[in-house]
N, C-alpha and C. Protein backbone atom coordinates (compact mmCIF):
# COMPACT_ATOMS: atom_id res chain seq x y z
N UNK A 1 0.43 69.41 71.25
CA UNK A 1 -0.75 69.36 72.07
C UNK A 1 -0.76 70.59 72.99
N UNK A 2 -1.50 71.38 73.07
CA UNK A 2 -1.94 72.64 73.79
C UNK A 2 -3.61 72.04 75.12
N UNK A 3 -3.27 72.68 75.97
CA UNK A 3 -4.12 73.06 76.80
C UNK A 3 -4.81 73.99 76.71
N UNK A 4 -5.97 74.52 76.35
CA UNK A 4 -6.75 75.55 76.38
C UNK A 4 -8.12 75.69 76.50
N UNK A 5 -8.93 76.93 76.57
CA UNK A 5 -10.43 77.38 76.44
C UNK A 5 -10.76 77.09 75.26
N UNK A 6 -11.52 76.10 74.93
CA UNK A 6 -12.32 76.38 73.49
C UNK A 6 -13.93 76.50 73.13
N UNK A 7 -14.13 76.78 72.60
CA UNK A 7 -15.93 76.87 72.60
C UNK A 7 -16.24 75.17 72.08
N UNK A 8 -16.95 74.63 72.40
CA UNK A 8 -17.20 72.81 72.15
C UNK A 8 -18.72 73.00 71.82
N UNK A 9 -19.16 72.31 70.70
CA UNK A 9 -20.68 71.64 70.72
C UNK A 9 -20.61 70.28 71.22
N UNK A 10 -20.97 70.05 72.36
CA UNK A 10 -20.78 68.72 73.31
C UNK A 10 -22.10 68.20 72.57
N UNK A 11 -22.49 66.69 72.81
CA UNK A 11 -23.54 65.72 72.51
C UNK A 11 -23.73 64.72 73.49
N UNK A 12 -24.40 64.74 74.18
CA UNK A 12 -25.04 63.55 75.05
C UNK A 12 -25.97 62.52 74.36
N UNK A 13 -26.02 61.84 74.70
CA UNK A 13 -26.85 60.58 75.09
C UNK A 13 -26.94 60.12 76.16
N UNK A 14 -28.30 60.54 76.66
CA UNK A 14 -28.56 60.14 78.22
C UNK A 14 -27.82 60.94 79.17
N UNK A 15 -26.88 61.00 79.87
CA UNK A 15 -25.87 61.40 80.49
C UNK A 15 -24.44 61.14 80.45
N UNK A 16 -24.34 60.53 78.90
CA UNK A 16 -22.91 60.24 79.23
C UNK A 16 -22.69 61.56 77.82
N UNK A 17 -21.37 62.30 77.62
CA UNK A 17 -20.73 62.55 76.76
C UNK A 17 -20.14 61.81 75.81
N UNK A 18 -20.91 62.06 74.10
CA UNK A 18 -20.88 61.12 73.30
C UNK A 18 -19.45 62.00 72.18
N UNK A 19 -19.90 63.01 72.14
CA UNK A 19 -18.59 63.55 70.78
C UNK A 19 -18.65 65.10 71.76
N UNK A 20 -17.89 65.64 70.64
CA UNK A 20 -17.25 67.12 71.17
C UNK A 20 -16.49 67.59 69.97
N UNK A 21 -17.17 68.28 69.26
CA UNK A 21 -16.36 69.52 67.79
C UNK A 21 -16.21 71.05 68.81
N UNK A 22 -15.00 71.29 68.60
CA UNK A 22 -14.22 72.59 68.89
C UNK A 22 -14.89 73.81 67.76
N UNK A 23 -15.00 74.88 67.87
CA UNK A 23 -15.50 75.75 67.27
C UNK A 23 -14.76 77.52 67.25
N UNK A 24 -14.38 77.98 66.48
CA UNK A 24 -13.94 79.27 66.47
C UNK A 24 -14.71 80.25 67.39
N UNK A 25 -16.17 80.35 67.74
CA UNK A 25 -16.55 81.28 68.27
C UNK A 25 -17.99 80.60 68.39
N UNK A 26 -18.74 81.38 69.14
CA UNK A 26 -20.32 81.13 69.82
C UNK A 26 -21.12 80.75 68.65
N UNK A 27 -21.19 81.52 67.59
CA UNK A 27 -22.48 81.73 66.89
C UNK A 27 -22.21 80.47 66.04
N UNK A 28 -21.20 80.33 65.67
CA UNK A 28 -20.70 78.94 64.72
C UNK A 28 -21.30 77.86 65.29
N UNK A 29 -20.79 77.66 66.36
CA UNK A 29 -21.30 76.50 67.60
C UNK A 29 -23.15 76.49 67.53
N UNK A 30 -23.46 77.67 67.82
CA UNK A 30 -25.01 77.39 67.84
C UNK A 30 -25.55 77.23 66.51
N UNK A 31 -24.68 77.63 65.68
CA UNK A 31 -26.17 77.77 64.29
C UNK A 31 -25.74 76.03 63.89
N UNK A 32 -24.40 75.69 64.11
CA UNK A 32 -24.39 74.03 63.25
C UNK A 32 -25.29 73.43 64.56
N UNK A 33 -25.59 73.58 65.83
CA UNK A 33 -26.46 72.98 67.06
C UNK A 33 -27.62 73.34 66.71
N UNK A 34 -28.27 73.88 66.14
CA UNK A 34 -29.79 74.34 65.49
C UNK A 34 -29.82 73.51 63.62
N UNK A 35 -28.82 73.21 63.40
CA UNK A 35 -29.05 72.74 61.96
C UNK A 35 -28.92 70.82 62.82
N UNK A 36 -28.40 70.75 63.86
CA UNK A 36 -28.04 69.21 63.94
C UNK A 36 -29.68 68.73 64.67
N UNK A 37 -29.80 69.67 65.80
CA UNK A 37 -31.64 69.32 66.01
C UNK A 37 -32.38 69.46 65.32
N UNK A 38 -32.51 70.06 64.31
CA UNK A 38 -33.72 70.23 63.29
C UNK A 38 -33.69 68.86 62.58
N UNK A 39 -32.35 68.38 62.00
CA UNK A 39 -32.12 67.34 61.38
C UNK A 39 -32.43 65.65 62.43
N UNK A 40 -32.09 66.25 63.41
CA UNK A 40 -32.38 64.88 64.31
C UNK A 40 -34.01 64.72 65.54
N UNK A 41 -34.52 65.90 64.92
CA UNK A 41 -35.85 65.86 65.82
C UNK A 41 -35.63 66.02 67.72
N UNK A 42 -36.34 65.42 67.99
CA UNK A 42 -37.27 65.74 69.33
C UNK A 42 -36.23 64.53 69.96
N UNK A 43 -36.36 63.71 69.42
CA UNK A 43 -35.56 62.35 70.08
C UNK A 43 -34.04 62.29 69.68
N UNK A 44 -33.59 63.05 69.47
CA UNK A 44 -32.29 63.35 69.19
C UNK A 44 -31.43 63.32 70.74
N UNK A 45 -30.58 63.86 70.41
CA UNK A 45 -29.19 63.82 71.60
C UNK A 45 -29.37 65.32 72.01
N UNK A 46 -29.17 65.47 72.94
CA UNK A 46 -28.65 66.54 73.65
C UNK A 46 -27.76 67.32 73.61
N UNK A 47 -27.96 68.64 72.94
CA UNK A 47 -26.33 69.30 72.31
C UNK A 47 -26.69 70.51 73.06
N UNK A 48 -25.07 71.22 73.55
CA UNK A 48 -24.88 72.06 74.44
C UNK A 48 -23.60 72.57 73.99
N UNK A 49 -23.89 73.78 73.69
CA UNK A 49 -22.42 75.11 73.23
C UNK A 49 -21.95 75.29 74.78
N UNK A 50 -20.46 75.18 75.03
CA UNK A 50 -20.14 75.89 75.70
C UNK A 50 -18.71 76.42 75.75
N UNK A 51 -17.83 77.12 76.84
CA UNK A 51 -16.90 77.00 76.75
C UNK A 51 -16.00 75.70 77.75
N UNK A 52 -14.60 74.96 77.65
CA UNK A 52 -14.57 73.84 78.20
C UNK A 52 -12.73 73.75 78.00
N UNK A 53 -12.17 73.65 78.99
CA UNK A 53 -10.84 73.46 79.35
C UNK A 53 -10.63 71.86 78.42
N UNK A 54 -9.72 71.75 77.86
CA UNK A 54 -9.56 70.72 76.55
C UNK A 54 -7.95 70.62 76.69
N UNK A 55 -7.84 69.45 76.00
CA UNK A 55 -6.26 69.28 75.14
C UNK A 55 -6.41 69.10 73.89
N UNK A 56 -6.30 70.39 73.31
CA UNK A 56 -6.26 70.30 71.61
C UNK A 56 -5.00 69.92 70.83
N UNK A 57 -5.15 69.70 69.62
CA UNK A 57 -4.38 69.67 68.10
C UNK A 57 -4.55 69.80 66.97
N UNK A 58 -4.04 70.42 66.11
CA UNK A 58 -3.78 71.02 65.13
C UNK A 58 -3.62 69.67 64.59
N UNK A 59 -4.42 68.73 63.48
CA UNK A 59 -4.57 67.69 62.77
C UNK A 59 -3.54 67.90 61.33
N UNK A 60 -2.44 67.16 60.84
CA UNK A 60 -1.62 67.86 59.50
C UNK A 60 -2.63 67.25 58.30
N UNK A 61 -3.36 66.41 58.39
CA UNK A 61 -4.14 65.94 57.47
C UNK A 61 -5.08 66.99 57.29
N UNK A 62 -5.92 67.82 58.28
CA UNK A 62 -7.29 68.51 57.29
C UNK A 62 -6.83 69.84 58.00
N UNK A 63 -5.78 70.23 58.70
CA UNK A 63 -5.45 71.77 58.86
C UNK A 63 -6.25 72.26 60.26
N UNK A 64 -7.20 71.14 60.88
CA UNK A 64 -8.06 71.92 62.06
C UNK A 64 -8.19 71.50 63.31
N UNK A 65 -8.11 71.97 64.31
CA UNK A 65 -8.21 71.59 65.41
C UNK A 65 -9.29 70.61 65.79
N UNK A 66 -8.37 69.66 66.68
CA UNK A 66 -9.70 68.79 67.09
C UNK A 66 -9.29 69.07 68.68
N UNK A 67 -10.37 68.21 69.35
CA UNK A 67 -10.67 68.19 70.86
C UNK A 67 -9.96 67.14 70.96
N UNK A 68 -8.94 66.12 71.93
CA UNK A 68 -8.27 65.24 72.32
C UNK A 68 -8.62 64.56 73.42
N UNK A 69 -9.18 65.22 74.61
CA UNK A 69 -9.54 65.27 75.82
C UNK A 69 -10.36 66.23 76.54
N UNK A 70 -11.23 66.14 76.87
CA UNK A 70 -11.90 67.52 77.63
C UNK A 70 -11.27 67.49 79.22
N UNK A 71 -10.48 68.80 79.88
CA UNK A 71 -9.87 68.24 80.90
C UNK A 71 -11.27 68.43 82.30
N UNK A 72 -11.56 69.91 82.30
CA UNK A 72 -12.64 70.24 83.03
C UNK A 72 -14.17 70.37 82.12
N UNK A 73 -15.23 69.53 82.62
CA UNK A 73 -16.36 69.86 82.04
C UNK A 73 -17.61 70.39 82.79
């Protein structure tokens, strides 16, 4: 488990924080956040690229980092 900066596509509903995918870099983050609103319309959730102090891991099953905890948001 590492502590670090990662770029996150966060998802709301309403005001609470619903999921959080970690992302290699900006543009990754926005273009799957432009393919997830197109797909979910107007009434969709609230998605926001940013960067976000986390406790990550390296998963041995699919090789990729996930988010564990967001520490500062």
């Amino acid at each position: 488990m590492v502590v670090e900066i990662v770029i996150a596509l966060l998802m709301y509903i309403g005001i609470d924080l619903k999921e959080h995918v970690p992302y290699d870099n900006i543009g990754d983050c926005l273009k799957a956040k432009r393919l997830s609103e197109r797909s979910s319309g107007v009434d969709g959730p609230r998605l926001e690229c940013r960067p976000v102090k986390a406790k990550t891991e390296i998963w041995k099953e699919d090789g990729k980092k996930h988010i564990l905890k967001i520490i500062e948001d």
